[in-house]
PDB file of N, CA and C in Angstrom:
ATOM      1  N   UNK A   1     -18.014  11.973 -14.034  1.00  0.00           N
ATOM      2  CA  UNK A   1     -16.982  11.550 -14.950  1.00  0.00           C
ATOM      3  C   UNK A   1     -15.984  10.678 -14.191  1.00  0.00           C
ATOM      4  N   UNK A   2     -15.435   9.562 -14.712  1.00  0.00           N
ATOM      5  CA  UNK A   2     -14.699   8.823 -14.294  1.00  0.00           C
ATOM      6  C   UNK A   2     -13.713   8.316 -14.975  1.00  0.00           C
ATOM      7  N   UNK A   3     -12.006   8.316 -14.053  1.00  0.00           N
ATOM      8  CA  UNK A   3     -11.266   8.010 -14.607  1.00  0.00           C
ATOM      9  C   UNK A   3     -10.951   6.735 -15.190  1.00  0.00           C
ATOM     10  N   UNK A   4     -10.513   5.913 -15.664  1.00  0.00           N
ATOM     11  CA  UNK A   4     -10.572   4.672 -15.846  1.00  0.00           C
ATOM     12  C   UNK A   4      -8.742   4.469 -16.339  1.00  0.00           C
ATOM     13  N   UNK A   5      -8.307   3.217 -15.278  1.00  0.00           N
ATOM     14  CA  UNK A   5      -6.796   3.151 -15.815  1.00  0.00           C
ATOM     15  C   UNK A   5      -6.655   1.747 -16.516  1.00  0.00           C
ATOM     16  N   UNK A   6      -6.239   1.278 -17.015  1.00  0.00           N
ATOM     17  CA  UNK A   6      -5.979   0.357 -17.851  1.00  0.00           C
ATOM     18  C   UNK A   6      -4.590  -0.296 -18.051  1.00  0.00           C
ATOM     19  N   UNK A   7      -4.110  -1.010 -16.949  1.00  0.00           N
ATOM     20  CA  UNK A   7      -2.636  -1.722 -17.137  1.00  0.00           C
ATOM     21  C   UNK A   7      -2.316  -3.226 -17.512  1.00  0.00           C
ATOM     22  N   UNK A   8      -3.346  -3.373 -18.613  1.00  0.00           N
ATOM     23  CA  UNK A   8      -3.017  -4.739 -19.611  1.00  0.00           C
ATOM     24  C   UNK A   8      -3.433  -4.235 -20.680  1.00  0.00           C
ATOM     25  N   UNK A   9      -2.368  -5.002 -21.572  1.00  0.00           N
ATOM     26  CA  UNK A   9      -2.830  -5.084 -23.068  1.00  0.00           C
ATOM     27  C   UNK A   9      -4.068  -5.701 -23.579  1.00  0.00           C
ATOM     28  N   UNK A  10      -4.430  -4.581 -24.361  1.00  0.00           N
ATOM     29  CA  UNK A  10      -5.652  -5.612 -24.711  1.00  0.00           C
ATOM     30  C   UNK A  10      -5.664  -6.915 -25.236  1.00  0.00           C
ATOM     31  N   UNK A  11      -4.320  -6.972 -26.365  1.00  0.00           N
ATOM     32  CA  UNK A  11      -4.068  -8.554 -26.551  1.00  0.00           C
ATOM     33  C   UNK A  11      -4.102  -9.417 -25.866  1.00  0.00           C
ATOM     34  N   UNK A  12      -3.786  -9.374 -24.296  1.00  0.00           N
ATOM     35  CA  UNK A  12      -3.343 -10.081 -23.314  1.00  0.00           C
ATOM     36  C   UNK A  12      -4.622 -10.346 -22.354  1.00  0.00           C
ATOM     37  N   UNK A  13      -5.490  -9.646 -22.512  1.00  0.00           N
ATOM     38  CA  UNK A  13      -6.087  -9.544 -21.560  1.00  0.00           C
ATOM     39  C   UNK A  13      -7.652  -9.443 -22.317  1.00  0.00           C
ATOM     40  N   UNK A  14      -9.087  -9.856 -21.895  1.00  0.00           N
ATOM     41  CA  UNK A  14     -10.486  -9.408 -22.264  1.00  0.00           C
ATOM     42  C   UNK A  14     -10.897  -8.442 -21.054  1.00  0.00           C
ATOM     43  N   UNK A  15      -9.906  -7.848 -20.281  1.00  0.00           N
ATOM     44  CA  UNK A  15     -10.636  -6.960 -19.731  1.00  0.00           C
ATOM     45  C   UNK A  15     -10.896  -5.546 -19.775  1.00  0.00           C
ATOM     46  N   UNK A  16      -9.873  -4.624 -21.092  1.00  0.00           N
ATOM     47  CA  UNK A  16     -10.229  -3.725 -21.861  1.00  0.00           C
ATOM     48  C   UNK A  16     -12.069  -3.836 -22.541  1.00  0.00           C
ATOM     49  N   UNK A  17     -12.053  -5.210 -22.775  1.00  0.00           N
ATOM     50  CA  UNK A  17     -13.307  -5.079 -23.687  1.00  0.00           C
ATOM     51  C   UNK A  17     -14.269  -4.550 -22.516  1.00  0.00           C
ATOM     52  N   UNK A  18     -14.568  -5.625 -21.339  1.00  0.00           N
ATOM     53  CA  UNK A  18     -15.415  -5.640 -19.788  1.00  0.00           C
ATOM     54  C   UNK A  18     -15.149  -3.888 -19.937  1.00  0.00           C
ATOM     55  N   UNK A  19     -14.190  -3.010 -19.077  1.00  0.00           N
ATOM     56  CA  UNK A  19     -14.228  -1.669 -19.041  1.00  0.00           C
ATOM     57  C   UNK A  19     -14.521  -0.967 -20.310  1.00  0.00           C
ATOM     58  N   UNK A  20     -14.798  -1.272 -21.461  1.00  0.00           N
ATOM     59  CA  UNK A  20     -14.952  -0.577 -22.249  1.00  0.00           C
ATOM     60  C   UNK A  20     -17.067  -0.673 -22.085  1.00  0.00           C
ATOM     61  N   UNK A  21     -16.998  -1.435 -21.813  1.00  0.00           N
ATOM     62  CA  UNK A  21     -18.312  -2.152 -21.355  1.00  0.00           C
ATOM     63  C   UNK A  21     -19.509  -1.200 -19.954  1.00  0.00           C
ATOM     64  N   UNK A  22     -18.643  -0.677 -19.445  1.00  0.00           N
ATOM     65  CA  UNK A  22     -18.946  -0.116 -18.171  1.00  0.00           C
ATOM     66  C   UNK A  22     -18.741   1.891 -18.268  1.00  0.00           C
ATOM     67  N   UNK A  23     -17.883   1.877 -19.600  1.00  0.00           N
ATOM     68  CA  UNK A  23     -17.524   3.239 -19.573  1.00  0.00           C
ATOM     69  C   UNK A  23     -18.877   4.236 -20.261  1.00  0.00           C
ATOM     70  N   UNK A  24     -18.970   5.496 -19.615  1.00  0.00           N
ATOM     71  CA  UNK A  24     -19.833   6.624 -19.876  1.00  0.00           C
ATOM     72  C   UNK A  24     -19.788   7.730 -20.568  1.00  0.00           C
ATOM     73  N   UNK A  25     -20.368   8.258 -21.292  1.00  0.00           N
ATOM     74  CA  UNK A  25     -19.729   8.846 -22.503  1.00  0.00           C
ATOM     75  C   UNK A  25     -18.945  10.295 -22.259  1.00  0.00           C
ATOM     76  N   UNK A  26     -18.932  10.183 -21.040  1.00  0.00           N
ATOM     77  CA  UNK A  26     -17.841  11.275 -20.579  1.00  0.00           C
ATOM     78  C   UNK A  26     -16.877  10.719 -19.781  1.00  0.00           C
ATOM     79  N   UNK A  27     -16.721   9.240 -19.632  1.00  0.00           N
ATOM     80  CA  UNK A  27     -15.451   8.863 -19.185  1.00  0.00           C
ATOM     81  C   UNK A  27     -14.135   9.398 -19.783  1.00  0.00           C
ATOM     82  N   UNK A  28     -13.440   8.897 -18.982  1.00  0.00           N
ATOM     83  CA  UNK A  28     -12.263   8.760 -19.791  1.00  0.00           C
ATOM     84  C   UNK A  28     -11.381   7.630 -19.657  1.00  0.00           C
ATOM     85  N   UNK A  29     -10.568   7.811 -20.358  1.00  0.00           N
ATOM     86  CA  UNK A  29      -9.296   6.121 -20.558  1.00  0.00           C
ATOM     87  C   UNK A  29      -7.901   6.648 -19.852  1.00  0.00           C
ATOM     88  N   UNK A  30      -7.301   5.934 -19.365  1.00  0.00           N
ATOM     89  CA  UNK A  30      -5.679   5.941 -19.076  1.00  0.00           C
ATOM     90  C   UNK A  30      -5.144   5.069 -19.438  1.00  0.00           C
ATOM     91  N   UNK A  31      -4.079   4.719 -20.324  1.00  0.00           N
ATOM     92  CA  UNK A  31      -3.063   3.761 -20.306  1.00  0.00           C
ATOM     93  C   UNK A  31      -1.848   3.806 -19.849  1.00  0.00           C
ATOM     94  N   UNK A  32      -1.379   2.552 -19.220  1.00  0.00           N
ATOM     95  CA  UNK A  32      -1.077   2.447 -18.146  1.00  0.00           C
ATOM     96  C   UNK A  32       0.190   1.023 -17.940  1.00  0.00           C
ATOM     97  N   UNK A  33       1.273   1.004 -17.636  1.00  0.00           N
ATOM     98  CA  UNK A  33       1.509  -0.190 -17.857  1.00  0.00           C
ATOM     99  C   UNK A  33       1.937  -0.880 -18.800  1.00  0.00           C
ATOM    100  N   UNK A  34       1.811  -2.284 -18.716  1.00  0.00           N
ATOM    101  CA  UNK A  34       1.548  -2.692 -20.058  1.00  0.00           C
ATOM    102  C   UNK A  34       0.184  -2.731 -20.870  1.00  0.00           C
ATOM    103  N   UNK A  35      -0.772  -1.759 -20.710  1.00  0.00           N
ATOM    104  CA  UNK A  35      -1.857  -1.305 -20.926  1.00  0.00           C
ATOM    105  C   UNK A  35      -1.251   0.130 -22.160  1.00  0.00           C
ATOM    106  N   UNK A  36      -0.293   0.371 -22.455  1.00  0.00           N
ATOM    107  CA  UNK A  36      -0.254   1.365 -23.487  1.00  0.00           C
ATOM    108  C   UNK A  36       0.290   0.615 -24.792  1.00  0.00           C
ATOM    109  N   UNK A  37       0.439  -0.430 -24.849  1.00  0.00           N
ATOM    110  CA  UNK A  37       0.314  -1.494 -26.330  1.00  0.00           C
ATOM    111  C   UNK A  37      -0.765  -1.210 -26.755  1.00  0.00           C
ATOM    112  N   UNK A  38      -2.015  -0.899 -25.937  1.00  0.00           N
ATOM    113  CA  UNK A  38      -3.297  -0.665 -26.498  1.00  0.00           C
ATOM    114  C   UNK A  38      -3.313   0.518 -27.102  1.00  0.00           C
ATOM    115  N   UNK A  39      -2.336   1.880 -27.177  1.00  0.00           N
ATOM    116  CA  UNK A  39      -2.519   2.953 -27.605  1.00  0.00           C
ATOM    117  C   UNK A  39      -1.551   2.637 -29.081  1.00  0.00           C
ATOM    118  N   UNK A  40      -1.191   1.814 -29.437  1.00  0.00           N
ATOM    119  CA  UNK A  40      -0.368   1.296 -30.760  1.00  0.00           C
ATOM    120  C   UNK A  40      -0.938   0.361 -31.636  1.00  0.00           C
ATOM    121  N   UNK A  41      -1.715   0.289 -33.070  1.00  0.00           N
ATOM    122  CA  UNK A  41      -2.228  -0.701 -34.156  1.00  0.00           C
ATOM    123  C   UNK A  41      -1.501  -2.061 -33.882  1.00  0.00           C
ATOM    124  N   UNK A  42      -2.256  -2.918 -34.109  1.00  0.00           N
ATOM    125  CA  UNK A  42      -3.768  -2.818 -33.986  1.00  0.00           C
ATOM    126  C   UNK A  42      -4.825  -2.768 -32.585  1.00  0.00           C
ATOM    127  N   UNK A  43      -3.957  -2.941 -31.721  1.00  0.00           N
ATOM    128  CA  UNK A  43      -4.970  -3.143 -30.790  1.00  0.00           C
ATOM    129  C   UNK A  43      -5.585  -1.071 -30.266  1.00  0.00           C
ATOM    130  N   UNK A  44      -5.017  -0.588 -30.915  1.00  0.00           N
ATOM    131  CA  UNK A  44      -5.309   0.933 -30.720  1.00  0.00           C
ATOM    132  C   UNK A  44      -6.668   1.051 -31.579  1.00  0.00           C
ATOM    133  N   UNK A  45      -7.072  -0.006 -32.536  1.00  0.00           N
ATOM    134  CA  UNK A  45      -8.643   0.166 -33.022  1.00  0.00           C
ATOM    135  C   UNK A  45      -9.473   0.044 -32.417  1.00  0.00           C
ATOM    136  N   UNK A  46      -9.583  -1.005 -31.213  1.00  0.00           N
ATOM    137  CA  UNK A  46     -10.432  -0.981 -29.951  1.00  0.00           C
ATOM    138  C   UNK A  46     -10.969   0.203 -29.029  1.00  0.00           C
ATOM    139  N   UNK A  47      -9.784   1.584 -28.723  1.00  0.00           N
ATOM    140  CA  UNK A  47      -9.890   2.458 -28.475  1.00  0.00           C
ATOM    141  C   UNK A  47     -10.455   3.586 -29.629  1.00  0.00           C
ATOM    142  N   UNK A  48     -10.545   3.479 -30.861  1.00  0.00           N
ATOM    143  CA  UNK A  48     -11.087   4.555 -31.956  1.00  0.00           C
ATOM    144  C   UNK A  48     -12.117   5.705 -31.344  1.00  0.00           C
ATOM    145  N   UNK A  49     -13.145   4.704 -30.367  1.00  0.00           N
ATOM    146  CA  UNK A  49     -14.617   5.549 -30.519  1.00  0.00           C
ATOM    147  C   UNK A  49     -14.305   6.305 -29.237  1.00  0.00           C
ATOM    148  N   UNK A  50     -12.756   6.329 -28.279  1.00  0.00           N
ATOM    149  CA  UNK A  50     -12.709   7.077 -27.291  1.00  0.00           C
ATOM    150  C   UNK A  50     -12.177   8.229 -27.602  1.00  0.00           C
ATOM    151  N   UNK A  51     -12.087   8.623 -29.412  1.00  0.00           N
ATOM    152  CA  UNK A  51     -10.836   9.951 -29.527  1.00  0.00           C
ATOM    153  C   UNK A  51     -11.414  11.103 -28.643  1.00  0.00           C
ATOM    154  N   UNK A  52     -10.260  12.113 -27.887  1.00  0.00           N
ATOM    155  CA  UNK A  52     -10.042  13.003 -26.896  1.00  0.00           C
ATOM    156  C   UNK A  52     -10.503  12.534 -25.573  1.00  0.00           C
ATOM    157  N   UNK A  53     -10.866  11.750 -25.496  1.00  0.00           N
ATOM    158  CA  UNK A  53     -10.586  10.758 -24.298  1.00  0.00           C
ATOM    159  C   UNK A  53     -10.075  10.170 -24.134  1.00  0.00           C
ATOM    160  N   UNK A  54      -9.129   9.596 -24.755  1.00  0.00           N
ATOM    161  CA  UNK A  54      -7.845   8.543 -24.640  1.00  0.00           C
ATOM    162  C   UNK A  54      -6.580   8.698 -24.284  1.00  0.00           C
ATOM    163  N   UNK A  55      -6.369   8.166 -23.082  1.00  0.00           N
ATOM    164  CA  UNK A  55      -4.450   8.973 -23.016  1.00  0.00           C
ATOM    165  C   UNK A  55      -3.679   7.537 -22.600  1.00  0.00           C
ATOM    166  N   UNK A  56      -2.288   7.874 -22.953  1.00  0.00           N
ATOM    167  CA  UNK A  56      -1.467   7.133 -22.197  1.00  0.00           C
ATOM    168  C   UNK A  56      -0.142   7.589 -21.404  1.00  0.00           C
ATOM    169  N   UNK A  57       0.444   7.008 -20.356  1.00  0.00           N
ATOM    170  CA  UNK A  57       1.474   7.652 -19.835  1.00  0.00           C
ATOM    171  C   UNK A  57       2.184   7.254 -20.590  1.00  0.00           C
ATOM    172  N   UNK A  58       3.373   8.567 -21.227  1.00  0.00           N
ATOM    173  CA  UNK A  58       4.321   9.121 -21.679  1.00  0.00           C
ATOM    174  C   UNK A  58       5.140   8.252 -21.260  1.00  0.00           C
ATOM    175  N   UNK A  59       5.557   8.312 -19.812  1.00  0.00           N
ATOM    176  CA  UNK A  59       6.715   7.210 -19.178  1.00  0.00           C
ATOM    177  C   UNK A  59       6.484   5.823 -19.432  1.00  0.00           C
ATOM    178  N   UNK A  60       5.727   5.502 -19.627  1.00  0.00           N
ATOM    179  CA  UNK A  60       5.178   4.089 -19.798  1.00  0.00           C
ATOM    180  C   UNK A  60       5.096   3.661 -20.901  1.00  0.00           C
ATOM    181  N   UNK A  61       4.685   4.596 -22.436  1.00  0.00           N
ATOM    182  CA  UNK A  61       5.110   4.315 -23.692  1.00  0.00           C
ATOM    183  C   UNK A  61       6.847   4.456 -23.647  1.00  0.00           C
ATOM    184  N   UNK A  62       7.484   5.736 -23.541  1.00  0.00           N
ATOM    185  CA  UNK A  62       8.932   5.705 -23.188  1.00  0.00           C
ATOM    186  C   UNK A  62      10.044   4.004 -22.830  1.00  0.00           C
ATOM    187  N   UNK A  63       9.306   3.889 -21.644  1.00  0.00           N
ATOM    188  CA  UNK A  63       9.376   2.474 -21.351  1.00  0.00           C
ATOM    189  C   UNK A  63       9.980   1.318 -22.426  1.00  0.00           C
ATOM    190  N   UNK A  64       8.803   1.115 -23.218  1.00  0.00           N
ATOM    191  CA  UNK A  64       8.410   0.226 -24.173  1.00  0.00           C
ATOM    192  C   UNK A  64       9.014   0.742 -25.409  1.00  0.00           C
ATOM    193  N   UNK A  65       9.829   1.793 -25.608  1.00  0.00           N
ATOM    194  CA  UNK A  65       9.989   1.975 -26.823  1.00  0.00           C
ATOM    195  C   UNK A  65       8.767   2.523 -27.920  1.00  0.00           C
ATOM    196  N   UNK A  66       7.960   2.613 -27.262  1.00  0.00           N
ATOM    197  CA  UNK A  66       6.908   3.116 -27.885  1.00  0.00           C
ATOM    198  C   UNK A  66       6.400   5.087 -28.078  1.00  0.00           C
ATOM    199  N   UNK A  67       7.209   5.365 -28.056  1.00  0.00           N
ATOM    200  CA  UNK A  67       7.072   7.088 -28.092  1.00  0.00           C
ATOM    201  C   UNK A  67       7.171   7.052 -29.367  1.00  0.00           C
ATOM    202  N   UNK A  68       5.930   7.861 -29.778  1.00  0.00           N
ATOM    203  CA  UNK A  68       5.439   8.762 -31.154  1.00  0.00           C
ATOM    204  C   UNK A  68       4.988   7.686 -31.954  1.00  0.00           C
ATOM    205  N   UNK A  69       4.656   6.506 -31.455  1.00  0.00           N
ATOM    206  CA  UNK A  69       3.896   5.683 -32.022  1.00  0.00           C
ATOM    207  C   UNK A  69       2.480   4.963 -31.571  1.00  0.00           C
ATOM    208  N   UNK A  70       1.677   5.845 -30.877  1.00  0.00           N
ATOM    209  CA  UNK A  70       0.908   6.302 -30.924  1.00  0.00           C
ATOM    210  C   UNK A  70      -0.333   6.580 -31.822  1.00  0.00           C
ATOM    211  N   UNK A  71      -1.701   5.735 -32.022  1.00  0.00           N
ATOM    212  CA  UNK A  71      -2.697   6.342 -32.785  1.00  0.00           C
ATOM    213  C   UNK A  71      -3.088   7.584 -32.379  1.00  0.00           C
ATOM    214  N   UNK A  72      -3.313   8.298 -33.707  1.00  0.00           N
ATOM    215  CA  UNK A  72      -3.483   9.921 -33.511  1.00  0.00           C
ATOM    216  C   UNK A  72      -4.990  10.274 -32.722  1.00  0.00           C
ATOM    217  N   UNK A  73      -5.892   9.241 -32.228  1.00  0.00           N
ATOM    218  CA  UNK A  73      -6.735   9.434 -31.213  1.00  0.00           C
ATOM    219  C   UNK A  73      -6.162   9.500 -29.682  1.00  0.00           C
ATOM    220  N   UNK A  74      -5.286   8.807 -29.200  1.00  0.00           N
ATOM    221  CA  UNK A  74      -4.705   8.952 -28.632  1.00  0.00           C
ATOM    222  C   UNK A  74      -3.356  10.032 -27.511  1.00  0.00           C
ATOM    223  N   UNK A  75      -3.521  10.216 -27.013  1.00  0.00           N
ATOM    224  CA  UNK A  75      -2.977  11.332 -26.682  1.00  0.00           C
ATOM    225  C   UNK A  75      -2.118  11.160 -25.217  1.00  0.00           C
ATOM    226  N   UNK A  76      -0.765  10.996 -26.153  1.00  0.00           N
ATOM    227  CA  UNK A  76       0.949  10.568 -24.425  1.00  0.00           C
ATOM    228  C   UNK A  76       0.041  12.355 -23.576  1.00  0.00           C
ATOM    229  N   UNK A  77       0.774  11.500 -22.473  1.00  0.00           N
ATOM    230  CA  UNK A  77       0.467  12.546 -20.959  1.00  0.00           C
ATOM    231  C   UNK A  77       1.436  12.289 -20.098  1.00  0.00           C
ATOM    232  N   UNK A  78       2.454  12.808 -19.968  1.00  0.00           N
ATOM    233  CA  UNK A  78       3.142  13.033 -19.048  1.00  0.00           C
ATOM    234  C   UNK A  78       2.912  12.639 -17.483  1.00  0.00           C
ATOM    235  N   UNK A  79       3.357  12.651 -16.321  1.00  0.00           N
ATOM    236  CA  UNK A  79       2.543  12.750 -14.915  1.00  0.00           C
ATOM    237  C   UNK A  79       2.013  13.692 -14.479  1.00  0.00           C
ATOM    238  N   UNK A  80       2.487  14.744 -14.849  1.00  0.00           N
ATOM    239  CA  UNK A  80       1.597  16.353 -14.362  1.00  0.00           C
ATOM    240  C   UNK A  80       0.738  15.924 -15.127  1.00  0.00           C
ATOM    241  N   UNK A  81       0.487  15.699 -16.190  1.00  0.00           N
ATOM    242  CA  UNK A  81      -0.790  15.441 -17.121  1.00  0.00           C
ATOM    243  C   UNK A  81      -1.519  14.280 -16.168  1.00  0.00           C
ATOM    244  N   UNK A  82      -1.673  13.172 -15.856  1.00  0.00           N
ATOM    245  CA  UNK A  82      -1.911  12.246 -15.352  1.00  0.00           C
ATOM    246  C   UNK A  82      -2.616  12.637 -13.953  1.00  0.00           C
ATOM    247  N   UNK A  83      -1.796  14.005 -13.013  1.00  0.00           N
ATOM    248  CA  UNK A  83      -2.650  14.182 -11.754  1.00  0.00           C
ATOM    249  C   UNK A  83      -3.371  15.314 -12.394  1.00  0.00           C
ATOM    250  N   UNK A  84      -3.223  15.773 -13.188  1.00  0.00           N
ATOM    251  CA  UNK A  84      -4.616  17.026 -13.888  1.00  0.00           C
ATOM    252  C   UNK A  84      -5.729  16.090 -14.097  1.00  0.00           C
ATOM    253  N   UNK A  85      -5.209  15.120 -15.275  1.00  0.00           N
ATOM    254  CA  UNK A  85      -6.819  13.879 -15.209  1.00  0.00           C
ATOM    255  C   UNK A  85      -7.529  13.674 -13.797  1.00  0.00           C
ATOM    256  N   UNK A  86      -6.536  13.516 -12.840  1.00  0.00           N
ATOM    257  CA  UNK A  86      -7.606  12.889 -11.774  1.00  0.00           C
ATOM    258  C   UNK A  86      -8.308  13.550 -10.900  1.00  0.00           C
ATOM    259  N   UNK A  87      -7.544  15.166 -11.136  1.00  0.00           N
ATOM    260  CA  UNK A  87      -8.062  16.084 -10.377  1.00  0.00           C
ATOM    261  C   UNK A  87      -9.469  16.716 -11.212  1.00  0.00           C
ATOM    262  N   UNK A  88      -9.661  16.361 -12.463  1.00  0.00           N
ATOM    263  CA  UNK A  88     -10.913  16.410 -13.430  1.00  0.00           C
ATOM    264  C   UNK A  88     -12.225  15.510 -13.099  1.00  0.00           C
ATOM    265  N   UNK A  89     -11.787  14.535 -12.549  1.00  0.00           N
ATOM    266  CA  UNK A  89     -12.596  13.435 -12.456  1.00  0.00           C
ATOM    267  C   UNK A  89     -13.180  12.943 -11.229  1.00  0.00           C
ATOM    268  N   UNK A  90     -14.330  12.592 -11.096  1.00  0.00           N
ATOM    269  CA  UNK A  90     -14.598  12.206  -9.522  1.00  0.00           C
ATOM    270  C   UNK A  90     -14.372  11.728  -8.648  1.00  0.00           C
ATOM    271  N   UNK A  91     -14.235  10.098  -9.874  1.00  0.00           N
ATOM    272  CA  UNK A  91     -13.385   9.258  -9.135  1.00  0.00           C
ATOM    273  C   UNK A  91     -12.431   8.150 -10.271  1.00  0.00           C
ATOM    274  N   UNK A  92     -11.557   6.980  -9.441  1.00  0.00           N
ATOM    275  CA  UNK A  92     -10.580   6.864 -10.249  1.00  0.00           C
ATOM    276  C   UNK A  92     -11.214   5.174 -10.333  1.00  0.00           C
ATOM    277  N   UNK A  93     -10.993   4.305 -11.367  1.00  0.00           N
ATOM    278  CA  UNK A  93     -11.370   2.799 -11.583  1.00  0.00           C
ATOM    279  C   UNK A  93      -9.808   2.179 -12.189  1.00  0.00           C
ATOM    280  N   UNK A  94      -9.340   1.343 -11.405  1.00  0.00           N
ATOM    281  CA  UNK A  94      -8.400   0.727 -12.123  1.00  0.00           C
ATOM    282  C   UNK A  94      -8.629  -0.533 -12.569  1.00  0.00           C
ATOM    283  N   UNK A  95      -8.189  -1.387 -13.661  1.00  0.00           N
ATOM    284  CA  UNK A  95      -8.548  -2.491 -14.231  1.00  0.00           C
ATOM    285  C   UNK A  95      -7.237  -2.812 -14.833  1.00  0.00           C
ATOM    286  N   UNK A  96      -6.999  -4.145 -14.367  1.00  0.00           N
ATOM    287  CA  UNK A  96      -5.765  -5.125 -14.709  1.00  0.00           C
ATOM    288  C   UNK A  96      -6.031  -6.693 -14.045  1.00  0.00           C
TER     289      UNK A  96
END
């Protein structure tokens, strides 16, 4: 299982699509950055087919003004949440 972090928007960027491209059906997602626009409509439809695999940092939506807006596949994580993911996972892939 592998973590996967994600610190561009998908608007901004085609390289959500590439990692979405490479991911395993027990991956998982992090958003990250300006990579948690992707956890907010529309670009949060791109992520649909990852529900309970999908997270974003809490601080990083916070950030942006973006707390509790959020697609309900999606799921804010705190940083204790964030080193539990990685301590789940084998290894970590970042993409930006």
């Amino acid at each position: 299982m592998i973590l996967h972090l994600l610190n561009r928007s998908p608007a901004s960027s085609g390289v959500a699509h590439e990692m979405l491209r490479t991911m395993g059906a027990d991956d998982r997602l992090l958003l990250i950055e300006a990579g948690v626009y992707g956890a907010v409509e529309p670009q949060a439809a791109l992520f649909s087919a990852l529900e309970g695999r999908c997270f974003a940092l809490l601080e990083d939506l916070a950030s942006r003004g973006l707390t509790g807006c959020c697609a309900s596949w999606v799921t804010p994580l705190d940083m204790q949440g964030f080193v539990t993911l990685t301590e789940e996972t084998q290894r970590t892939v970042s993409w930006f």
